[in-house]
PDB file of N, CA and C in Angstrom:
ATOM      1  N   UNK A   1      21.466   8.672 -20.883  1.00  0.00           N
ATOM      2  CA  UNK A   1      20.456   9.199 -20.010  1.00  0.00           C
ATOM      3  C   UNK A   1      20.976   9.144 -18.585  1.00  0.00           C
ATOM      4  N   UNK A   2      21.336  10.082 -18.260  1.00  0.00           N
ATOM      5  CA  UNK A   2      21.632  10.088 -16.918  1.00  0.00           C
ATOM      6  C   UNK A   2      20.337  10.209 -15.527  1.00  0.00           C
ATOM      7  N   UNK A   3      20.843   9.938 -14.444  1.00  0.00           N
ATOM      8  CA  UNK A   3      20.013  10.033 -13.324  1.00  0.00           C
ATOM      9  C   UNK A   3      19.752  11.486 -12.938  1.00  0.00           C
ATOM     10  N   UNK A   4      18.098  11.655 -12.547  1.00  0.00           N
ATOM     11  CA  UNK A   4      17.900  12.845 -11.986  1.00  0.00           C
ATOM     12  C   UNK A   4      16.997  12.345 -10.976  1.00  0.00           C
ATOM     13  N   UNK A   5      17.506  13.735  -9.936  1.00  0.00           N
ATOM     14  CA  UNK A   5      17.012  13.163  -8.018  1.00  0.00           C
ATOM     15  C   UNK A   5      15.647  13.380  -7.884  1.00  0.00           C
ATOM     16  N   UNK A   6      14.812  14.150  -9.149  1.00  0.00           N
ATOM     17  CA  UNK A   6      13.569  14.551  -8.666  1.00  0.00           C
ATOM     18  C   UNK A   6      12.888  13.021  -8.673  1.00  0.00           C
ATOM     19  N   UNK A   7      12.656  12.441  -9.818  1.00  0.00           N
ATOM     20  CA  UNK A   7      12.130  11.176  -9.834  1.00  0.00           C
ATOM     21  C   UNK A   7      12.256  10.582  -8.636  1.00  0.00           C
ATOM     22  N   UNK A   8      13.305  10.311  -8.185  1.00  0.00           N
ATOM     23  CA  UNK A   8      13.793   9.442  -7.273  1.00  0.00           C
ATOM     24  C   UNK A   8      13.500   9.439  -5.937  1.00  0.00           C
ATOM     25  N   UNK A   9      13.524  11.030  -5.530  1.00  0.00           N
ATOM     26  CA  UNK A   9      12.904  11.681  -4.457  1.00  0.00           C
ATOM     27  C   UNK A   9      11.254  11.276  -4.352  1.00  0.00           C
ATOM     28  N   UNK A  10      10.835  11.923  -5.086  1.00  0.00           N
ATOM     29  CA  UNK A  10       9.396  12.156  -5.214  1.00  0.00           C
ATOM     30  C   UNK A  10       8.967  10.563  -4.875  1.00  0.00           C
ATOM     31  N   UNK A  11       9.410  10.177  -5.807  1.00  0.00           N
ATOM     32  CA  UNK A  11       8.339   8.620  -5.710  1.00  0.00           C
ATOM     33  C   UNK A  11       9.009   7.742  -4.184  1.00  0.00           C
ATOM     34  N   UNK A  12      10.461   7.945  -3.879  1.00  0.00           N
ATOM     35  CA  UNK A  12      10.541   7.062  -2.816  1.00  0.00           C
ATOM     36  C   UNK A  12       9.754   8.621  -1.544  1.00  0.00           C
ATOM     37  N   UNK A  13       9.270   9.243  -1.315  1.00  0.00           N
ATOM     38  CA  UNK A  13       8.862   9.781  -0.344  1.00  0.00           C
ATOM     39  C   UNK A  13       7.074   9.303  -0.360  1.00  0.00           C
ATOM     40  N   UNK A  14       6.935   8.866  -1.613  1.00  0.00           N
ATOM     41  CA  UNK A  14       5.572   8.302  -1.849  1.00  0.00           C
ATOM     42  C   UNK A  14       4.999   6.735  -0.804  1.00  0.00           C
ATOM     43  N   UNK A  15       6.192   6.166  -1.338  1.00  0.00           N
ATOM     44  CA  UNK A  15       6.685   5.216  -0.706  1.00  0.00           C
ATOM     45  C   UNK A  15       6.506   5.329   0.455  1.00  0.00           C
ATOM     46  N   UNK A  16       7.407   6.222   0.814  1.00  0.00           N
ATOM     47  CA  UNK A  16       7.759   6.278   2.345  1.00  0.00           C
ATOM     48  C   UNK A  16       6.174   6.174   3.229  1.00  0.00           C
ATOM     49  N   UNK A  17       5.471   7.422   2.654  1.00  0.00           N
ATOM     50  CA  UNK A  17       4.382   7.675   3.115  1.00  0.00           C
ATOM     51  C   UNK A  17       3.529   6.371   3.596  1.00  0.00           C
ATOM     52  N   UNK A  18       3.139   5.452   2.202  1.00  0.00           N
ATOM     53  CA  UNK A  18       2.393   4.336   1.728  1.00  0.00           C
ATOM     54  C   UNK A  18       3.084   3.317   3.083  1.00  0.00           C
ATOM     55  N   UNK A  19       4.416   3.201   3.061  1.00  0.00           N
ATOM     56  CA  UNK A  19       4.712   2.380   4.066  1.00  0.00           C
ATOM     57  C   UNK A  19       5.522   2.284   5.680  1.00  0.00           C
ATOM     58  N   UNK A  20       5.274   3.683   5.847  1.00  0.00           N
ATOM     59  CA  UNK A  20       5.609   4.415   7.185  1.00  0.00           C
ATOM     60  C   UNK A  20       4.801   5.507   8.231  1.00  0.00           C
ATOM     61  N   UNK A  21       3.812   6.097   7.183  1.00  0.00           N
ATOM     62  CA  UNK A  21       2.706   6.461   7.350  1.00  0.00           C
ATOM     63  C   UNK A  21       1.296   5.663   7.450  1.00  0.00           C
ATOM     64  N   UNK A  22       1.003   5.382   6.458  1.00  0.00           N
ATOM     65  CA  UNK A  22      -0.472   4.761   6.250  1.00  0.00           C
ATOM     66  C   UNK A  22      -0.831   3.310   7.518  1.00  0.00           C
ATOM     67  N   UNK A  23       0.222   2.538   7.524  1.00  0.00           N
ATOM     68  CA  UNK A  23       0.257   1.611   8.998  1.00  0.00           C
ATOM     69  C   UNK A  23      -0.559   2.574  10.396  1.00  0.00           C
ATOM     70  N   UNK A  24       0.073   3.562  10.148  1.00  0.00           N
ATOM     71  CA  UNK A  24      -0.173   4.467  12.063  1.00  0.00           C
ATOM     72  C   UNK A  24      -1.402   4.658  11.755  1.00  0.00           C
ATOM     73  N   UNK A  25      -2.317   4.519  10.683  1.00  0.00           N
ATOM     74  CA  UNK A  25      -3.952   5.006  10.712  1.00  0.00           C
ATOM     75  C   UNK A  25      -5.033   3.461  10.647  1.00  0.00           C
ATOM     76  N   UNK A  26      -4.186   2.725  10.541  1.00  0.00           N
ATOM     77  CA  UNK A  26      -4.885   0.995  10.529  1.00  0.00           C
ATOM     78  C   UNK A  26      -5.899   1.465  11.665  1.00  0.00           C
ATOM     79  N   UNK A  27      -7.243   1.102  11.722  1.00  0.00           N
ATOM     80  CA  UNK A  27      -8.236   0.397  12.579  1.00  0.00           C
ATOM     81  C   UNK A  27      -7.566  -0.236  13.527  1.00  0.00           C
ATOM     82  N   UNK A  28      -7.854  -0.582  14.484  1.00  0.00           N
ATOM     83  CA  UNK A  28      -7.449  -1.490  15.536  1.00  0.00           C
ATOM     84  C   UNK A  28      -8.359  -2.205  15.640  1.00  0.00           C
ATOM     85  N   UNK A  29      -7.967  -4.278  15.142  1.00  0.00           N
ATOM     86  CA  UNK A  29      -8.917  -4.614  15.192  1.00  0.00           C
ATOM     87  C   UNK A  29      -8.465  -6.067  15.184  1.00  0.00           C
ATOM     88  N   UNK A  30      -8.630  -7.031  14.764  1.00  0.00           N
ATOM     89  CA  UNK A  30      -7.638  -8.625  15.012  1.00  0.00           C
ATOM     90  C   UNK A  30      -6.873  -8.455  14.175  1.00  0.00           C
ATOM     91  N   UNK A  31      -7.414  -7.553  12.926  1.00  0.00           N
ATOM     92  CA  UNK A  31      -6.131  -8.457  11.556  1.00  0.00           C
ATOM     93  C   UNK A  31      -5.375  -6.687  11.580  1.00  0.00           C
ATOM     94  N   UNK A  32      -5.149  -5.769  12.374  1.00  0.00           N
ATOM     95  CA  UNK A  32      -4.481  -4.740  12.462  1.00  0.00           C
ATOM     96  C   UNK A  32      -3.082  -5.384  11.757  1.00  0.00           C
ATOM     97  N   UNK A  33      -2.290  -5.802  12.842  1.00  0.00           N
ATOM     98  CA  UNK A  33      -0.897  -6.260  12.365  1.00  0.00           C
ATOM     99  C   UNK A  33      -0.491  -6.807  10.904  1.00  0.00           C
ATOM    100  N   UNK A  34      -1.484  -7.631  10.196  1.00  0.00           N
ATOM    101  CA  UNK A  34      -1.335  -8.064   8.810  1.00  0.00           C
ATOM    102  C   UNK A  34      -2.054  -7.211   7.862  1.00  0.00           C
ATOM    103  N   UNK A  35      -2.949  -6.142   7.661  1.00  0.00           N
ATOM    104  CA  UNK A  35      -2.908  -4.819   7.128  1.00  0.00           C
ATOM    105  C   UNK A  35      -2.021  -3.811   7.297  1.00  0.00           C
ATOM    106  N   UNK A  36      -1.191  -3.905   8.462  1.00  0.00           N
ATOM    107  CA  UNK A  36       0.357  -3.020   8.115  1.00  0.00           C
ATOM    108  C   UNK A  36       1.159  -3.499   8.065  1.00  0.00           C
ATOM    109  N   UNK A  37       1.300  -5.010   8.303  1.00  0.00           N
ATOM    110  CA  UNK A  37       2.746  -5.971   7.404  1.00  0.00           C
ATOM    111  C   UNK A  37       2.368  -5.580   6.109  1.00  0.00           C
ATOM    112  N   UNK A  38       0.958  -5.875   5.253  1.00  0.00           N
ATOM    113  CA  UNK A  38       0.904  -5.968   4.181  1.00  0.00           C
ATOM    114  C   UNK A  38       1.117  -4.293   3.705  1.00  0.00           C
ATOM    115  N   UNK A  39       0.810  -3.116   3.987  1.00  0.00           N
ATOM    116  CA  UNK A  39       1.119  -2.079   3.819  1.00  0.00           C
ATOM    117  C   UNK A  39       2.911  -1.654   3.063  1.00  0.00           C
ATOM    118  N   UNK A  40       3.401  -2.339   4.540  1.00  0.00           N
ATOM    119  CA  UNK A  40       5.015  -1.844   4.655  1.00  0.00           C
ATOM    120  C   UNK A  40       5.375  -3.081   3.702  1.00  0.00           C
ATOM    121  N   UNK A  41       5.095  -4.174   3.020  1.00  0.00           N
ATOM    122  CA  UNK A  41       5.606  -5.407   2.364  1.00  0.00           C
ATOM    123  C   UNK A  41       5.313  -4.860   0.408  1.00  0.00           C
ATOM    124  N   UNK A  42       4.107  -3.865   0.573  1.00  0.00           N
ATOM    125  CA  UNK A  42       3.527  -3.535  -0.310  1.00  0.00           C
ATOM    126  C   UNK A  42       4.446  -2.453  -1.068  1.00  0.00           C
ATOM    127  N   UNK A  43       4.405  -1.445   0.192  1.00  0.00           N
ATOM    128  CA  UNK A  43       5.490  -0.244  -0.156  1.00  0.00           C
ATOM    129  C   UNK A  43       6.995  -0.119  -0.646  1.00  0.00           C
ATOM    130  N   UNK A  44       7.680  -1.310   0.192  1.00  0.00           N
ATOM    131  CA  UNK A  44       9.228  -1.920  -0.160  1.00  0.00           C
ATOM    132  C   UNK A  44       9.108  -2.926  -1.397  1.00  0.00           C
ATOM    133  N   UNK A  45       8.543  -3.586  -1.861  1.00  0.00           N
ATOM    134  CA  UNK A  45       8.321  -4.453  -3.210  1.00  0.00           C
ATOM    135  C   UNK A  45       7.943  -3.332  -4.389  1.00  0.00           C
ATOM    136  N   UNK A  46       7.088  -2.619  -4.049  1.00  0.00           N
ATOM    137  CA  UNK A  46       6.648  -1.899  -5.210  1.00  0.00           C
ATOM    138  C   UNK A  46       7.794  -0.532  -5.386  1.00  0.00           C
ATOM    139  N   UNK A  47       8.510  -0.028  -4.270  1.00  0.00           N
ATOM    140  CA  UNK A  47       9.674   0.989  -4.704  1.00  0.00           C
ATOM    141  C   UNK A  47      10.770  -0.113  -5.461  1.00  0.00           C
ATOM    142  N   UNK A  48      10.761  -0.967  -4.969  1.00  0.00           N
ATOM    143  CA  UNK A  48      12.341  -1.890  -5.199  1.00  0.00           C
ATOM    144  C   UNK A  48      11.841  -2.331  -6.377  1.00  0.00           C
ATOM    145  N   UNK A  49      11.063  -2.155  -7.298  1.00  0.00           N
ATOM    146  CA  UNK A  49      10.504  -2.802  -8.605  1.00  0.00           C
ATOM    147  C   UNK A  49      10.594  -1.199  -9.338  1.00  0.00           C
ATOM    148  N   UNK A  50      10.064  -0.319  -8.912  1.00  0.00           N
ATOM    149  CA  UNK A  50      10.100   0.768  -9.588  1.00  0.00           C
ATOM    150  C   UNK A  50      11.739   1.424  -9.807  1.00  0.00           C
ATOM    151  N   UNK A  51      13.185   0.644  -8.817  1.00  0.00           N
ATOM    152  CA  UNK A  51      14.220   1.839  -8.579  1.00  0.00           C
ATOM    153  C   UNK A  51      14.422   0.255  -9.661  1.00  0.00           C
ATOM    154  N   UNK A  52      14.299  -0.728  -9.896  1.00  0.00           N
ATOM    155  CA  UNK A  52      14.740  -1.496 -10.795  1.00  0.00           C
ATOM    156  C   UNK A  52      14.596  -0.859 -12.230  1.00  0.00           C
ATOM    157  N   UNK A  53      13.751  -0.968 -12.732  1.00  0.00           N
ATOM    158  CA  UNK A  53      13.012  -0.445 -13.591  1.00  0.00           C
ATOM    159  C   UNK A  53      13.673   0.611 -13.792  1.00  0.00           C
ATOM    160  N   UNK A  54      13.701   1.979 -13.064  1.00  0.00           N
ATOM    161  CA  UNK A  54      14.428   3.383 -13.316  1.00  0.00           C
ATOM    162  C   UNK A  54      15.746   3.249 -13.722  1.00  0.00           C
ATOM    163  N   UNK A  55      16.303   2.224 -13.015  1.00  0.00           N
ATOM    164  CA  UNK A  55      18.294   2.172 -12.924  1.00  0.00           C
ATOM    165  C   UNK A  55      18.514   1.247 -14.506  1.00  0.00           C
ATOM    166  N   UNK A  56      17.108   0.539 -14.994  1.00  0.00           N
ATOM    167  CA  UNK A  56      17.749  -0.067 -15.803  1.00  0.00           C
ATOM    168  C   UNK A  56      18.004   0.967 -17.138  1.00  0.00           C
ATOM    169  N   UNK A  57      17.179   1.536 -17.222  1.00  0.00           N
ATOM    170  CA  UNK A  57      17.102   2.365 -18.103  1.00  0.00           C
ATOM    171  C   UNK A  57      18.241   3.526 -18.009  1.00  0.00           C
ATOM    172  N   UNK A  58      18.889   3.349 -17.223  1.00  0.00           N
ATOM    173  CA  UNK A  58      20.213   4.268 -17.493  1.00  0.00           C
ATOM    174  C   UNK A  58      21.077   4.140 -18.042  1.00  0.00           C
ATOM    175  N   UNK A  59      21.473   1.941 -18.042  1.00  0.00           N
ATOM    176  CA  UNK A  59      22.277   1.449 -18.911  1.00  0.00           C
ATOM    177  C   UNK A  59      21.690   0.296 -19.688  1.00  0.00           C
ATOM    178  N   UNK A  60      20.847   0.494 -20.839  1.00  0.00           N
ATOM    179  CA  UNK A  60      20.446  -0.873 -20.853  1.00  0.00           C
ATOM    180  C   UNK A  60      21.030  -1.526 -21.876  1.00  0.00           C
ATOM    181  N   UNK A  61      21.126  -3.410 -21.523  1.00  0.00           N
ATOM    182  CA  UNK A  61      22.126  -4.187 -22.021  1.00  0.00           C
ATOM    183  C   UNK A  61      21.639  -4.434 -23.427  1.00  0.00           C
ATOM    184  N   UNK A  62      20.379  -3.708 -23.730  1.00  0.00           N
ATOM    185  CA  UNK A  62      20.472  -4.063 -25.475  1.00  0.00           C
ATOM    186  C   UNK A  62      20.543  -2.479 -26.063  1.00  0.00           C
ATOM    187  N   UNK A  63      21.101  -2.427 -26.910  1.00  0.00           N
ATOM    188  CA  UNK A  63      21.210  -1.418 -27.428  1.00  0.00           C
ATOM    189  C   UNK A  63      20.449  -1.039 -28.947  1.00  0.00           C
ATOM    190  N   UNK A  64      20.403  -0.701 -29.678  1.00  0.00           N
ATOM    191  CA  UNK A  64      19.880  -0.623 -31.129  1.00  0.00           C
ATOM    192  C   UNK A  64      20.739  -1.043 -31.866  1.00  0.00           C
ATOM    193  N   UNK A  65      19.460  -1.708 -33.132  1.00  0.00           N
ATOM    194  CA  UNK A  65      20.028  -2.766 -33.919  1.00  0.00           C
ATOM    195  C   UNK A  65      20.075  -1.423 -35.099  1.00  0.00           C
ATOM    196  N   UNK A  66      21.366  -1.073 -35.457  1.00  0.00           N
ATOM    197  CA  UNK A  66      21.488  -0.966 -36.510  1.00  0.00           C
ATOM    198  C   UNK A  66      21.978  -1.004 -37.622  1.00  0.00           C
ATOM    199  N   UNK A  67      21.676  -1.060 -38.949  1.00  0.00           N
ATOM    200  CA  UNK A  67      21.971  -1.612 -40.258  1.00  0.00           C
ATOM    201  C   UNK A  67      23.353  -0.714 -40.867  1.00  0.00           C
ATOM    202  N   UNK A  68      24.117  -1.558 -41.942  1.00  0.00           N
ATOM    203  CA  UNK A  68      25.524  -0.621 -41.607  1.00  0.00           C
ATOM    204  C   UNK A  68      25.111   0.327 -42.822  1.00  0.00           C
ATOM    205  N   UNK A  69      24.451   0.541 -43.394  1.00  0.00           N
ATOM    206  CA  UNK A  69      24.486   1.882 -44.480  1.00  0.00           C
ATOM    207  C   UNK A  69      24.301   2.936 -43.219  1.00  0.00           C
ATOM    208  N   UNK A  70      23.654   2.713 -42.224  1.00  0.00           N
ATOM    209  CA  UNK A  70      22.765   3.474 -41.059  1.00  0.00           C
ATOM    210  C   UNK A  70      24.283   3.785 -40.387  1.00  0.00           C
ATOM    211  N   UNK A  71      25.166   3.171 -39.970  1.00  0.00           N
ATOM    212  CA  UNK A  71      26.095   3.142 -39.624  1.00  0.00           C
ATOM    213  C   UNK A  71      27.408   3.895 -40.574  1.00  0.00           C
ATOM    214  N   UNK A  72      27.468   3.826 -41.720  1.00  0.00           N
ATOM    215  CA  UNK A  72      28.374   4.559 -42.530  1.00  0.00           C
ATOM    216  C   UNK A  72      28.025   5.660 -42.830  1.00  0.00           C
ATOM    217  N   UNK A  73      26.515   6.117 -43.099  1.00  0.00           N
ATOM    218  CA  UNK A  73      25.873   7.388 -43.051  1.00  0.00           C
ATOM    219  C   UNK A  73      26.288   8.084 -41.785  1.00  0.00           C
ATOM    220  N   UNK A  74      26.000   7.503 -40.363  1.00  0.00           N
ATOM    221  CA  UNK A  74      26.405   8.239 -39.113  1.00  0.00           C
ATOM    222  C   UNK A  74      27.653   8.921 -39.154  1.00  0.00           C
ATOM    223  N   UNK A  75      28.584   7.844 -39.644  1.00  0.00           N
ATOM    224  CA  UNK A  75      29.728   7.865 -39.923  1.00  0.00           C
ATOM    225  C   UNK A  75      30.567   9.154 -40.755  1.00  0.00           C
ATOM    226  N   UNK A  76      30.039   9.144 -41.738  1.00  0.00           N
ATOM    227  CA  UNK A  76      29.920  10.700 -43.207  1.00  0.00           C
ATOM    228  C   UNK A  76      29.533  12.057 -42.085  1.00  0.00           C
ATOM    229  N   UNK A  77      28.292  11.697 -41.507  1.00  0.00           N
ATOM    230  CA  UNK A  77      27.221  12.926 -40.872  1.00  0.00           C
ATOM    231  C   UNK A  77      28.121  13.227 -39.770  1.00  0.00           C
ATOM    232  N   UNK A  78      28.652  12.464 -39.108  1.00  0.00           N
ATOM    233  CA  UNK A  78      29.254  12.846 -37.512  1.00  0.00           C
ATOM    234  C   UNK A  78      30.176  12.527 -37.342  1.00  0.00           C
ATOM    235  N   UNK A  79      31.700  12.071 -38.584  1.00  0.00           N
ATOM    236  CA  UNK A  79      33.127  11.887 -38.296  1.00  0.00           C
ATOM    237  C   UNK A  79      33.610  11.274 -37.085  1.00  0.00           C
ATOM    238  N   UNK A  80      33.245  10.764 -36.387  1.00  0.00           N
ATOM    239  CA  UNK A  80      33.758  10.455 -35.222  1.00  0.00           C
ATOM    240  C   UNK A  80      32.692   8.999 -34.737  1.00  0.00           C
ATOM    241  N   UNK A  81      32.037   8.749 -35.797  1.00  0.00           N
ATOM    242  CA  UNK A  81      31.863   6.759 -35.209  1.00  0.00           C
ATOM    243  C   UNK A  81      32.529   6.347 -36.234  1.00  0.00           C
ATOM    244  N   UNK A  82      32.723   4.524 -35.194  1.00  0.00           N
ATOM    245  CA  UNK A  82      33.724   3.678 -36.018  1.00  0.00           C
ATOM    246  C   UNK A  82      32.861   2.871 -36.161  1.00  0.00           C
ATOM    247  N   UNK A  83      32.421   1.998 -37.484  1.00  0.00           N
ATOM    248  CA  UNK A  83      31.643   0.973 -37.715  1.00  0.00           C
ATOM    249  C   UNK A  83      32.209  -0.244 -37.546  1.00  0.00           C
ATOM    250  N   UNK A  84      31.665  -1.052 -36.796  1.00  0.00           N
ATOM    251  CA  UNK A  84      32.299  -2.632 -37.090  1.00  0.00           C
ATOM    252  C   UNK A  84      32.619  -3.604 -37.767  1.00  0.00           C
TER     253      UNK A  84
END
């Protein structure tokens, strides 16, 4: 599974919005400053959890368990795997 830019785009411009945008419309009021820390703290945790999540799935370290008839059949069907 390879990487594609739409995902990637789309949701970090979401992001962007959530934590570069949405701050400049805060109320002005005592707790202003800690409703757009928490905004911009909100926006960078929740992309950096989502590009985790996306990247893992490109290589992930478990692979499928499978049984060797499953494996010698592949093997017959598609000439070109080696079973272990």
């Amino acid at each position: 599974m390879g990487a594609s830019a739409v995902p990637l785009v789309v949701v970090t411009l979401f992001w962007v919005a959530v934590g570069g945008v949405l701050p400049l419309f805060v109320r002005k009021g005592p707790n202003r400053g800690v409703t757009q820390s928490c905004l911009i703290l909100t926006a960078v945790v929740c992309w950096m959890f989502w590009l985790y999540c996306y990247m893992a799935q490109m290589n992930p370290l478990i692979g499928p368990d499978l049984k060797k008839n499953i494996l010698l059949l592949m093997n017959r069907e598609w000439g070109h795997f080696k079973p272990e």
